[in-house]
Protein backbone atom coordinates (compact mmCIF):
# COMPACT_ATOMS: atom_id res chain seq x y z
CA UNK A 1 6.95 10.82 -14.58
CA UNK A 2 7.02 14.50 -15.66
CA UNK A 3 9.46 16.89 -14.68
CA UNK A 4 8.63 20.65 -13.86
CA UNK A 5 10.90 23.10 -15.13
CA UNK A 6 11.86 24.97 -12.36
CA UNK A 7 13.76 21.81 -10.92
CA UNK A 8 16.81 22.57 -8.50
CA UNK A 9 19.01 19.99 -8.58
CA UNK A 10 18.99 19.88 -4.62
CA UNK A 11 15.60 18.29 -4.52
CA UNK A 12 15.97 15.48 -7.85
CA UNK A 13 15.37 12.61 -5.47
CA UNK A 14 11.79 13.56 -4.46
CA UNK A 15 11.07 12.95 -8.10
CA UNK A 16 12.55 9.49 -8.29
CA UNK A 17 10.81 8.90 -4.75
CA UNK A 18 7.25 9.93 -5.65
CA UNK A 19 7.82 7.38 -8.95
CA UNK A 20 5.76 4.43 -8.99
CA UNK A 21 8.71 1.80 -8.30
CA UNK A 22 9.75 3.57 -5.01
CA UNK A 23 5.88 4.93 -3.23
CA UNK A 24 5.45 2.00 -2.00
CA UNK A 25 8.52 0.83 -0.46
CA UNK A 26 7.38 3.58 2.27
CA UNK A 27 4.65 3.71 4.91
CA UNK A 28 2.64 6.61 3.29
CA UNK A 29 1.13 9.06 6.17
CA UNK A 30 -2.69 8.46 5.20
CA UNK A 31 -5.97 10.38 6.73
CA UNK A 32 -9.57 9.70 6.81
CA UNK A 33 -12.29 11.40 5.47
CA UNK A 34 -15.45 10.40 6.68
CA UNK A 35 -18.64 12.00 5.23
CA UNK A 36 -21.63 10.12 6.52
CA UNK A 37 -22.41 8.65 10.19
CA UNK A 38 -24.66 6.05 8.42
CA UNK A 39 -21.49 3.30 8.26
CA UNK A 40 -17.90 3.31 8.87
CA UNK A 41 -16.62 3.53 4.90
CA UNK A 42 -13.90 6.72 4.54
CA UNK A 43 -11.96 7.83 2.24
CA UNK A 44 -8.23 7.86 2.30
CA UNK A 45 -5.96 11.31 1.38
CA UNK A 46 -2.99 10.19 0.56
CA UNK A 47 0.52 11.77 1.01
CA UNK A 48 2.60 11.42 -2.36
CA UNK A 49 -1.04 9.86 -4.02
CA UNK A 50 -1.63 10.64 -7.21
CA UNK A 51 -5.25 11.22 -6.72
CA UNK A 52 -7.66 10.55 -9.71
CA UNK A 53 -10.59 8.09 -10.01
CA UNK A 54 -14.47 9.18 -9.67
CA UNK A 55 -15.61 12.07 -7.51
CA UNK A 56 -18.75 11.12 -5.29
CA UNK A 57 -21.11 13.24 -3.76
CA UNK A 58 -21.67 14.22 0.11
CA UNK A 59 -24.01 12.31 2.02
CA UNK A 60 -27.40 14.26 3.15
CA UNK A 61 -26.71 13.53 6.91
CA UNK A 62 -23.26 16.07 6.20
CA UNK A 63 -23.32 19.91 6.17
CA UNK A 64 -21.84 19.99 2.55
CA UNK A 65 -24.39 17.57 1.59
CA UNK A 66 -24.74 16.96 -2.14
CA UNK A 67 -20.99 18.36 -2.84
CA UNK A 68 -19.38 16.56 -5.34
CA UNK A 69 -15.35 15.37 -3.86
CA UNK A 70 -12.36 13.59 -4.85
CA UNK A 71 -11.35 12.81 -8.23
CA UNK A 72 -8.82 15.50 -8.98
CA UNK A 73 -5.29 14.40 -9.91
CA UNK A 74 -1.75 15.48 -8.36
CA UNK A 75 -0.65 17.55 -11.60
CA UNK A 76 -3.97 19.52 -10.91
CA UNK A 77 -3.15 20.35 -7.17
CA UNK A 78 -1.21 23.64 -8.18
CA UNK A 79 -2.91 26.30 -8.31
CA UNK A 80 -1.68 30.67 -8.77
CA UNK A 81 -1.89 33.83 -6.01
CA UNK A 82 -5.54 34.24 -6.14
CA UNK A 83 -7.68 32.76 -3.47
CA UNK A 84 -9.93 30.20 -4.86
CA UNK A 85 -7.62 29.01 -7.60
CA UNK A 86 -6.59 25.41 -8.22
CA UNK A 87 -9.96 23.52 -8.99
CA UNK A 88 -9.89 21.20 -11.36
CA UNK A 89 -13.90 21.22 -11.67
CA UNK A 90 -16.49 23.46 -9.78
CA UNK A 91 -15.30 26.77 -9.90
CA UNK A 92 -17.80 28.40 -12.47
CA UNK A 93 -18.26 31.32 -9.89
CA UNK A 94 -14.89 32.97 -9.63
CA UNK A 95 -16.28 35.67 -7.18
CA UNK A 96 -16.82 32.89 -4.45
CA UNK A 97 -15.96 29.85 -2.93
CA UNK A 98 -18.95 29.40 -1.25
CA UNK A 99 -21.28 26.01 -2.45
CA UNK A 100 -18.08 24.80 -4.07
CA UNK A 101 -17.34 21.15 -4.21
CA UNK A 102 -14.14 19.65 -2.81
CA UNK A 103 -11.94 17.70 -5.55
CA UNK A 104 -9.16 16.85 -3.42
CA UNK A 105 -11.08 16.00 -0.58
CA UNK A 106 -10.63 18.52 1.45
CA UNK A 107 -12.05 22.50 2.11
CA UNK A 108 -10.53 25.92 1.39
CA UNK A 109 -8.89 28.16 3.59
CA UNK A 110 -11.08 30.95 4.85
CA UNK A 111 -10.10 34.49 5.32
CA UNK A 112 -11.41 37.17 7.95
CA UNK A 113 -14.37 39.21 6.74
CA UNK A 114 -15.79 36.69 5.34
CA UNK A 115 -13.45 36.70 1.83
CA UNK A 116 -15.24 35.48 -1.05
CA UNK A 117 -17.57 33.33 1.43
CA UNK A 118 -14.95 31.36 2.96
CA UNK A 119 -16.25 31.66 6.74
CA UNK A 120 -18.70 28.88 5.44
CA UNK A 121 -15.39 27.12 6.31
CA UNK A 122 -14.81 28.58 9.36
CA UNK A 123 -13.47 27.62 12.32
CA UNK A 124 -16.57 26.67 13.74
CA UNK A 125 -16.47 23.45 11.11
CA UNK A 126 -13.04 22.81 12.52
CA UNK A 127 -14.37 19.69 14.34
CA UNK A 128 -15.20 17.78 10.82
CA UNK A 129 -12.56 19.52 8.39
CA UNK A 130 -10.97 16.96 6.67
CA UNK A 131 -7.56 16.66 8.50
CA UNK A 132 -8.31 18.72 11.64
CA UNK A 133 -8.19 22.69 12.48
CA UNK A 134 -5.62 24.72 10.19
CA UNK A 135 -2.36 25.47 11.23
CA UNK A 136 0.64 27.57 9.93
CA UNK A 137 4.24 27.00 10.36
CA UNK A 138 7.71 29.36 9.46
CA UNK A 139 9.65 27.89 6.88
CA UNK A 140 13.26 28.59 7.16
CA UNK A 141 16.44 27.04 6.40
CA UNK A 142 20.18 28.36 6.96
CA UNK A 143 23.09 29.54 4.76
CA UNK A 144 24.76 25.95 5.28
CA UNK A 145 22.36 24.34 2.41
CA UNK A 146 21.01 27.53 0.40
CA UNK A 147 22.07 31.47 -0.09
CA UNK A 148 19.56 33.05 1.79
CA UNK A 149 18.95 35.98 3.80
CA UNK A 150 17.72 36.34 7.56
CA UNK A 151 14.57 37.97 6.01
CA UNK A 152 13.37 34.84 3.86
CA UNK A 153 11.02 32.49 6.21
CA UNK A 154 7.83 31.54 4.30
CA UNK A 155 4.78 30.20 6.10
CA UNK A 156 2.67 26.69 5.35
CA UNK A 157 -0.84 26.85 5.54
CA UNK A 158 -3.73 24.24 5.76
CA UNK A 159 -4.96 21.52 8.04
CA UNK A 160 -3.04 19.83 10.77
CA UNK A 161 -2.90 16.30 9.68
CA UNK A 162 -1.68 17.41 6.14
CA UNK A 163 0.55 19.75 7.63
CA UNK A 164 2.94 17.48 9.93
CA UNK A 165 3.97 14.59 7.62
CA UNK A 166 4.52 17.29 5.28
CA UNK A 167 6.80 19.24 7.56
CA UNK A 168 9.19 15.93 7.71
CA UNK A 169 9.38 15.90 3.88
CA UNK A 170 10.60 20.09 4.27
CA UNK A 171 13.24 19.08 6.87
CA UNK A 172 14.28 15.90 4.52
CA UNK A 173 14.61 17.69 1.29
CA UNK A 174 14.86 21.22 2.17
CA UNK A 175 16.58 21.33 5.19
CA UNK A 176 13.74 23.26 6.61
CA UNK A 177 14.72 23.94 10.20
CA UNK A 178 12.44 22.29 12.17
CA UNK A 179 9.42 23.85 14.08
CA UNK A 180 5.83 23.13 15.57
CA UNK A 181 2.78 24.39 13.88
CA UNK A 182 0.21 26.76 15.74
CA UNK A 183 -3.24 27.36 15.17
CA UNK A 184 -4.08 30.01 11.97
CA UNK A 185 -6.56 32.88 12.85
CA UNK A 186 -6.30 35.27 10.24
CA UNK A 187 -8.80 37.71 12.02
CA UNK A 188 -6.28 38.50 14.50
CA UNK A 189 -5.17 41.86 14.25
CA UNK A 190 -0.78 41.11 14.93
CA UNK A 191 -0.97 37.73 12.68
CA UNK A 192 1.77 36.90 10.96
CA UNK A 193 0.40 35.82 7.38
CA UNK A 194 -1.99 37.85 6.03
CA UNK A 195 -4.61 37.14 2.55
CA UNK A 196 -1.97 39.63 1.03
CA UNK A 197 1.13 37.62 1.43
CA UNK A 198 0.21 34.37 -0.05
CA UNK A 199 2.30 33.55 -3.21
CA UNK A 200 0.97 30.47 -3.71
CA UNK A 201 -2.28 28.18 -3.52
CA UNK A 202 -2.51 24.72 -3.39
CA UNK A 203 -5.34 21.91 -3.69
CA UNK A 204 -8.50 24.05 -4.12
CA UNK A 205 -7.11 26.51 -2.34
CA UNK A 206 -7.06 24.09 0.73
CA UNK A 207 -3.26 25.00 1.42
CA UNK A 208 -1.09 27.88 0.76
CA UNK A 209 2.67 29.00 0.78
CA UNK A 210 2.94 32.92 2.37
CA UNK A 211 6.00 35.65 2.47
CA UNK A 212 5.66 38.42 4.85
CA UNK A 213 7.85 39.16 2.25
CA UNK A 214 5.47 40.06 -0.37
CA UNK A 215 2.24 42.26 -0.86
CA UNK A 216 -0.44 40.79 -3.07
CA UNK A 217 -2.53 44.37 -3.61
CA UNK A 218 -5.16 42.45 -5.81
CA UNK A 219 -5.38 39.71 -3.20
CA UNK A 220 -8.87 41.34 -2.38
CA UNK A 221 -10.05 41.95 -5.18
CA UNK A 222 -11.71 38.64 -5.97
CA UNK A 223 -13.37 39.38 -8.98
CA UNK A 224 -10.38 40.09 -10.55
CA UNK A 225 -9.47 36.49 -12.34
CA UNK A 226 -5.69 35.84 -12.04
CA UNK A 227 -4.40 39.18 -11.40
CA UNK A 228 -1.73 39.63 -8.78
CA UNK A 229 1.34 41.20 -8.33
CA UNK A 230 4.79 40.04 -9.29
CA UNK A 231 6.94 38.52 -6.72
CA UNK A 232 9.91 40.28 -5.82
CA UNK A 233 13.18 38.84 -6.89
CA UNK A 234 14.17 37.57 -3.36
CA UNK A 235 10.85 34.94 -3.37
CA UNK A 236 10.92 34.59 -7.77
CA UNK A 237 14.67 33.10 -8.04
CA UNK A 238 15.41 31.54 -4.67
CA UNK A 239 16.63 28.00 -4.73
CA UNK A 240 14.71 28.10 -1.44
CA UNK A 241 11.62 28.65 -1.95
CA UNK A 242 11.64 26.34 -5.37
CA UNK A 243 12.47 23.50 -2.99
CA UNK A 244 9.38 24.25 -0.74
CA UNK A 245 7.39 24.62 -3.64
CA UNK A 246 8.44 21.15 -5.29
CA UNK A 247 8.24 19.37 -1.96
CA UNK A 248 4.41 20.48 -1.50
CA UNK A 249 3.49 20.07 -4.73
CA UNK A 250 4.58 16.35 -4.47
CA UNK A 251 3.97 15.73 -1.04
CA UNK A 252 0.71 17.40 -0.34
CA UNK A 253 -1.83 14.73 1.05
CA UNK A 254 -4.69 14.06 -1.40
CA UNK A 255 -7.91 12.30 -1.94
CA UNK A 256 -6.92 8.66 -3.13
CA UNK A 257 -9.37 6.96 -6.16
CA UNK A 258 -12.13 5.11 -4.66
CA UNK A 259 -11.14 1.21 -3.25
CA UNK A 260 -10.86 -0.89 -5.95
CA UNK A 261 -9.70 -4.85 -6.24
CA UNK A 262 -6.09 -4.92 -5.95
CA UNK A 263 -4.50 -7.73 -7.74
CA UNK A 264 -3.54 -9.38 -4.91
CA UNK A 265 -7.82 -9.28 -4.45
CA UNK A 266 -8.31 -10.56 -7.98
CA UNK A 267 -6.05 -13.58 -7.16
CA UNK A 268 -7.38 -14.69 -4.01
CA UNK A 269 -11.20 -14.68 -5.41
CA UNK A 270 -9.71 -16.47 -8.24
CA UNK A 271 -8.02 -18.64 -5.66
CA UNK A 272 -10.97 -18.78 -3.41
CA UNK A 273 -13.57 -19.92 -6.60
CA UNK A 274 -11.36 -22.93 -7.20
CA UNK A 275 -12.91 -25.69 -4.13
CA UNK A 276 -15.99 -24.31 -5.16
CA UNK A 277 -15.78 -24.80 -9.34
CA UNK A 278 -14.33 -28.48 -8.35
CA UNK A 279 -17.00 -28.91 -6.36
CA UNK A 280 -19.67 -28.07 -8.62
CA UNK A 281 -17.84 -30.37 -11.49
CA UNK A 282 -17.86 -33.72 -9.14
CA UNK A 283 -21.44 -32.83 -7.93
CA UNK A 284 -22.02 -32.91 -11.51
CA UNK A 285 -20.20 -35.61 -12.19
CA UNK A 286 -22.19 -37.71 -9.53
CA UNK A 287 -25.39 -36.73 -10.96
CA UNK A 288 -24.59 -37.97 -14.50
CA UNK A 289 -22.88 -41.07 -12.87
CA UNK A 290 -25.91 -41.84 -10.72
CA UNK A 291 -28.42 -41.37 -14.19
CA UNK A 292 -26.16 -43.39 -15.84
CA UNK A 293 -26.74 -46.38 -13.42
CA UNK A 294 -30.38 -46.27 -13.43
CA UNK A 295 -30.20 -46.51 -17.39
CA UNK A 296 -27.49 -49.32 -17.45
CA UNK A 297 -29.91 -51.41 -14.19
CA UNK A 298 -32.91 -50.65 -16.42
CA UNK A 299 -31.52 -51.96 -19.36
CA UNK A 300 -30.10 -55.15 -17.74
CA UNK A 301 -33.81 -55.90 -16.39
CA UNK A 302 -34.76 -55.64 -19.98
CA UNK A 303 -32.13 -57.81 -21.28
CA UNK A 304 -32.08 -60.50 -18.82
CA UNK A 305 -35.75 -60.75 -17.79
CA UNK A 306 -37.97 -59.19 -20.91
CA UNK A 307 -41.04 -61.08 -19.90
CA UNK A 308 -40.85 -59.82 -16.63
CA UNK A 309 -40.60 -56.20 -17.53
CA UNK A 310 -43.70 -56.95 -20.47
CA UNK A 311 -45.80 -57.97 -17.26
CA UNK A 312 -44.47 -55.54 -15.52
CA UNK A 313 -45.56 -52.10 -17.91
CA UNK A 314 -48.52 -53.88 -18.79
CA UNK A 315 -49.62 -53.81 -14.50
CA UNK A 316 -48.71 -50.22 -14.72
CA UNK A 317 -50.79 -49.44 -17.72
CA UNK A 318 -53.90 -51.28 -15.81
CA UNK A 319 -52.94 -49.53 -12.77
CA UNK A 320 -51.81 -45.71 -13.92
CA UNK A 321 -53.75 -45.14 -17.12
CA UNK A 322 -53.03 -41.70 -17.42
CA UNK A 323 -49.64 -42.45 -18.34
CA UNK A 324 -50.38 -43.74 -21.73
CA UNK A 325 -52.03 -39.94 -22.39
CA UNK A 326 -49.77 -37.88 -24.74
């Protein structure tokens, strides 16, 4: 279990919760991803997963057919400021995100005016995005647990069913205080988050952490690689924002590895073989048993009654010549 540097003491026990001897004590909030109507198999994003495993590729009845997703790990879900960041594979084209595959199992934001070719992910895909429509939600906490100001409130960004479990974890660990998300439309002309405020990107982009706070001015410039501006020291060394950060970069629901036998699996097809190994042994065991009888009759016949099994073959031989051939 690795440790990121920036760790606040406030939020140690996500780190001992997201370890492997505590996940599953918990009923994990889980969603679906279906990609073909041809059967009912789905894969499963995973809140606290660590991801990993194979990626496969879209079905051809899909829209995104052919697109490689899944596979990518939780330590590769973070990504920087600039939209279409955080892919562990696929991103060869930094000037889009257009054609891209999906390696947490889910899509990237999208941005008005068509930014870098997100309205491929439009709203008008809302109805099959992995994890419903997206949503934002104000972040804010009170002087009671950190020193903050009335100003700092950051904003969560991304799809609805990642969005709510995720919200509980905020209000558990960073005493977020609690509100409903609404629906994200960055084309409106009053919204509150804006491409410029992001400060940080998460799973391919997918989700995002914003600061009306801060003003990204190479947000747009998207063939700049990497460059952004600093954050201000309000957002850069606030306890408060470190905890959000942490708590999404744990938390985040990703793609899971593809099933795979358990060992509880392993042990009932060992358990399940059993009756059927023992049955193939006395089946055996019968067969050997029954040819032994016919050889031990036959050679009884012979020993009690030889001139009766002479007259016997020699009948045959008269009768069935052929089976003196070689």
């Amino acid at each position: 279990m690795i440790l990121l540097p920036n760790i606040s003491f406030g939020v140690l026990p996500l780190y001992f919760l997201a370890s492997a001897s505590f996940t599953y004590a918990f009923s994990r909030p889980q969603i679906r991803v279906t990609t073909t109507l041809a059967d009912f198999n789905a894969r499963i994003m995973d809140q606290w997963g660590n991801g990993g495993g194979k990626f496969v590729q879209i079905s051809k009845d899909h829209p995104f057919q052919g697109r490689a997703f899944g596979g990518a790990k939780r330590k590769e879900i973070r990504g920087s400021r600039v939209f279409g960041s955080g892919y562990p594979y696929g991103s060869g084209n930094h000037s889009t995100v257009a054609r891209r595959p999906f390696p947490f199992g889910t899509w990237p934001l999208w941005w008005n005016e068509d930014f870098m070719g997100s309205s491929e992910y439009g709203p008008h895909m809302d109805t099959i995005r992995p994890g419903g429509l997206i949503v934002s939600v104000p972040l804010r906490t009170t002087r009671e647990h950190f020193n903050v100001t009335d100003e700092e409130v950051y904003y969560a960004i991304g799809d609805r069913e990642s969005m709510l479990p995720l919200l509980i974890s905020y209000v558990t660990w960073c005493h977020v205080i609690p509100a409903w998300p609404s629906k994200f439309d960055p084309t409106l002309l009053n919204s509150t988050v804006k491409l410029e405020n992001v400060i940080q990107y998460f799973r391919a982009s997918s989700f995002a952490l914003a600061s009306p706070a801060y003003n990204n001015t190479f947000a747009r410039q998207s063939k700049t690689e990497g460059a952004s501006s600093p954050l201000p020291d309000l957002i850069e060394y606030s306890p408060f924002q470190r905890c959000v950060d942490d708590v999404t970069y744990h938390a985040l629901a990703i793609m899971n590895k593809p099933p795979g036998r358990t060992p509880l699996d392993r042990f009932l097809m060992i358990l399940m073989s059993v009756p059927f190994l023992i049955g193939c042994a006395v089946l055996a065991f019968l067969v050997w048993m029954a040819k032994g009888i016919s050889e031990l009759r036959l050679w009884v016949w012979e020993y009690l009654f030889p001139e009766r099994m002479d007259r016997i073959r020699a009948a045959r031989q008269g009768q069935f010549p052929y089976e003196n051939y070689p």
